[in-house]
Protein backbone atom coordinates (compact mmCIF):
# COMPACT_ATOMS: atom_id res chain seq x y z
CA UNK A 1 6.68 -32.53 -6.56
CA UNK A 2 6.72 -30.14 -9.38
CA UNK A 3 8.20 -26.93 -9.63
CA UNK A 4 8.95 -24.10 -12.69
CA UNK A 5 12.02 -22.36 -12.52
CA UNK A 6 12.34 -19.11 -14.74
CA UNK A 7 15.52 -17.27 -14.58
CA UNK A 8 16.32 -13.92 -15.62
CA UNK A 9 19.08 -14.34 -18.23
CA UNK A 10 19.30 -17.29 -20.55
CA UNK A 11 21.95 -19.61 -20.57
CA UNK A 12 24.26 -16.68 -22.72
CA UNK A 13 23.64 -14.19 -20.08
CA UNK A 14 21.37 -12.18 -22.15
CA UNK A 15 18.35 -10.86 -19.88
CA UNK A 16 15.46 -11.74 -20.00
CA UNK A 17 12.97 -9.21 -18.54
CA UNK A 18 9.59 -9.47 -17.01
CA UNK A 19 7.05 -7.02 -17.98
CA UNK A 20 5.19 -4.68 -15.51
CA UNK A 21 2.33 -6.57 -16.63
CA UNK A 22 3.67 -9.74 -15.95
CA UNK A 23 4.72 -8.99 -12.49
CA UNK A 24 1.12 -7.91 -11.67
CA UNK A 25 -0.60 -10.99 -13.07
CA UNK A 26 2.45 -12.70 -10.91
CA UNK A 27 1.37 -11.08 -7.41
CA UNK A 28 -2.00 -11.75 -8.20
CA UNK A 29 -1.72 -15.51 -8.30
CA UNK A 30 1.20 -15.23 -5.47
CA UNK A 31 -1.70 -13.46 -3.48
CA UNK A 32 -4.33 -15.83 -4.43
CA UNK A 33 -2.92 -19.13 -2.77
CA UNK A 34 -0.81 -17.24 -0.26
CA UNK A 35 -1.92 -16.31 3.16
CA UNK A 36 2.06 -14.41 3.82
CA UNK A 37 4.70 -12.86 2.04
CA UNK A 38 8.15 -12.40 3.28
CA UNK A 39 11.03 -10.59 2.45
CA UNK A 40 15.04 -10.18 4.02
CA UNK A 41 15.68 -6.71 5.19
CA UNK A 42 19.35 -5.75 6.00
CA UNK A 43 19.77 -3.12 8.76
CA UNK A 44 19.32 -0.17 5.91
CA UNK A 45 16.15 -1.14 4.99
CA UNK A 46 14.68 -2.45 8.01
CA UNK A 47 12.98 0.98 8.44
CA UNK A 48 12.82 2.83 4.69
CA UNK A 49 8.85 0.97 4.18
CA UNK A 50 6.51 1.35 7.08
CA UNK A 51 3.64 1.35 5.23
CA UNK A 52 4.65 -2.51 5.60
CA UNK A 53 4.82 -2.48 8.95
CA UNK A 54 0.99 -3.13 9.97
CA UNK A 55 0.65 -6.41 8.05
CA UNK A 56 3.85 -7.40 9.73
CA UNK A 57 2.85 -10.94 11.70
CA UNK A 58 6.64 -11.90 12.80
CA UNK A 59 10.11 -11.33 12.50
CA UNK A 60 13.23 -13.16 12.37
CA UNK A 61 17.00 -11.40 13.14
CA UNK A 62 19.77 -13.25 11.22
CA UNK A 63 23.36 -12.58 11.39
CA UNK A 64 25.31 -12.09 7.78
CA UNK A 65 28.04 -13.68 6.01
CA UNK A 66 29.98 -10.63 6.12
CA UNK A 67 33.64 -9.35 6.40
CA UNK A 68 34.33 -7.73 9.74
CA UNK A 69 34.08 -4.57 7.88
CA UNK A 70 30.77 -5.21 6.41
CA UNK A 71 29.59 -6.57 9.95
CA UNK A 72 30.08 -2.89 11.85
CA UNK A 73 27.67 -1.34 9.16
CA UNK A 74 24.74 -3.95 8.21
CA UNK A 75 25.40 -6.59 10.87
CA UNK A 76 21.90 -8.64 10.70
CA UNK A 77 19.43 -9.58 7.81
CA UNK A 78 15.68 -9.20 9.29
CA UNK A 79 13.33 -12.42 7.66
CA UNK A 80 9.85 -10.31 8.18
CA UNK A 81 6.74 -11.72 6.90
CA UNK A 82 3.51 -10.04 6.33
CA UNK A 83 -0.12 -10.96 6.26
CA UNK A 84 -1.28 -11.48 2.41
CA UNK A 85 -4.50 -8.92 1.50
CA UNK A 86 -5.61 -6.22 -0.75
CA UNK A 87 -4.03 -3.38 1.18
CA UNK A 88 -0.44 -5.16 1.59
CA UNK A 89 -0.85 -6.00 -1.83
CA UNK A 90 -0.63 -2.19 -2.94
CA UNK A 91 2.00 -1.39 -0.46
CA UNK A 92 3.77 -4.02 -1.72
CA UNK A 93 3.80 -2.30 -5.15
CA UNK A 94 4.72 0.54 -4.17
CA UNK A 95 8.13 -0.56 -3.08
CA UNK A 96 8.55 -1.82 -7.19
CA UNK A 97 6.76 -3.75 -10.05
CA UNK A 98 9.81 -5.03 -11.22
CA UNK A 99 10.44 -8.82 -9.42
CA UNK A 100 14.23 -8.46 -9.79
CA UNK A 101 14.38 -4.98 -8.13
CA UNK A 102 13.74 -6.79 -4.72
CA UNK A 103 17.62 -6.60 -3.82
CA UNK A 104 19.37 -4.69 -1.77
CA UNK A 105 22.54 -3.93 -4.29
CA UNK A 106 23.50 -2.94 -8.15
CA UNK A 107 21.83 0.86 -6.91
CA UNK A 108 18.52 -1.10 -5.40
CA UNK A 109 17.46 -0.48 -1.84
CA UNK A 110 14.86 -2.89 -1.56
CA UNK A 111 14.22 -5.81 0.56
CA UNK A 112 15.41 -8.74 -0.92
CA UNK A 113 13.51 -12.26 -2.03
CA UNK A 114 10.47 -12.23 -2.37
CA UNK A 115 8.92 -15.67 -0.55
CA UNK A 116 5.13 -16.37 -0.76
CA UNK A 117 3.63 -18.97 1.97
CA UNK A 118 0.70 -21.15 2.21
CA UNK A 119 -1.39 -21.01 5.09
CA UNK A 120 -0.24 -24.65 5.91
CA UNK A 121 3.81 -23.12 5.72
CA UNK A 122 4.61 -24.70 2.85
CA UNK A 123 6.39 -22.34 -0.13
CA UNK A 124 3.82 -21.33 -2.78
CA UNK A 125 6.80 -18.95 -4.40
CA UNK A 126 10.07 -17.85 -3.78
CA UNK A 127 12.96 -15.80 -5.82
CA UNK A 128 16.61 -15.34 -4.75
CA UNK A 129 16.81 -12.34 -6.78
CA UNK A 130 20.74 -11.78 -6.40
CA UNK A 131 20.80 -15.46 -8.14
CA UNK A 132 18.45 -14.01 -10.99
CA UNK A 133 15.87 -16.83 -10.41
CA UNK A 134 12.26 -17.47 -9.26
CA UNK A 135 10.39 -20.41 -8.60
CA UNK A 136 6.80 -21.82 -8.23
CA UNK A 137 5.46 -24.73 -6.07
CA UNK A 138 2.07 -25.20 -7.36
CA UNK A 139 -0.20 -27.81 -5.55
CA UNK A 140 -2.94 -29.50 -7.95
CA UNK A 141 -5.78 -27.39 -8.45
CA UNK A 142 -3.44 -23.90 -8.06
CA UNK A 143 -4.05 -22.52 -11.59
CA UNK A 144 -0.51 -20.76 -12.67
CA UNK A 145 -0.72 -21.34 -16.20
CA UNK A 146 -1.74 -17.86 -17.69
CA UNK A 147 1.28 -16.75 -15.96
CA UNK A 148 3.62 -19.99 -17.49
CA UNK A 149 2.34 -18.57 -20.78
CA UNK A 150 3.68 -15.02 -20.84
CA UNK A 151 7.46 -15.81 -19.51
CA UNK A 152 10.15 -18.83 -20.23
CA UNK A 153 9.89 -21.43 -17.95
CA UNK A 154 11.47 -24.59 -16.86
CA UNK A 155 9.50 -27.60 -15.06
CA UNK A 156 11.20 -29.29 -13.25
CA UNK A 157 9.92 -32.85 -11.57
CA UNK A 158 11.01 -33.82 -8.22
């Protein structure tokens, strides 16, 4: 298996952004091979993006790895995936066109890592964005490469 890794600092800790631009062509392809997206809502956020909420196909409640005094505020993360299409698409930008502004923290209140699934459940895409890095999973025949050529990325053969 082959996967490309792109991070968003290099290995000095010096960022390394992703333009608007960048991101679009991104969710394109992401919405091309992907028949869901999901993203990890904490109890805050769970209800700040409704226009979400009618591409919403299922929902799974997680607890957190919290101190007790964390728990009695955001006590569960919310793994909610949504139908991939045209319309979820824009609502999707609307929350942000900035991939590393999916996080719930550092003044973002966003829901968090951005995953993009196959129709067969297998992980096209996926980004822990509090980690700063993203990764592809592209099958044979799932053309990503005007997207390797704008950004830094590292393949990395499984």
């Amino acid at each position: 298996m082959i996967s490309y890794v792109f991070y968003d600092h290099d290995e000095r800790g010096n960022e390394i952004p992703l333009s608007e631009n960048s991101f679009l062509l991104l969710m394109d392809i992401c919405f091309k091979y992907a028949e869901m997206f999901a993203m990890y809502f904490s109890s805050k956020t769970y209800q700040m993006f409704p226009e979400l909420e009618k591409f919403q196909i299922k929902e799974i409640k997680t607890t957190r790895n919290l101190s007790a005094e964390e728990m009695m505020y955001y006590p569960y993360l919310y793994k909610r995936y949504f139908e991939c299409n045209e319309s979820s698409k824009k609502a999707l930008l609307n929350i942000s066109k900035n991939l590393w502004s999916f996080l719930d923290a550092w003044g973002y209140e966003n829901p968090e890592n951005l995953e993009f699934v196959r129709s067969d459940g297998s992980c096209f895409f996926s980004a822990i964005i509090h980690e700063g890095e993203a990764r592809f999973f592209p099958r044979p025949g799932e053309e990503i490469s005007d997207f390797l050529d704008q950004v830094h990325w590292f393949k990395i053969e499984c």
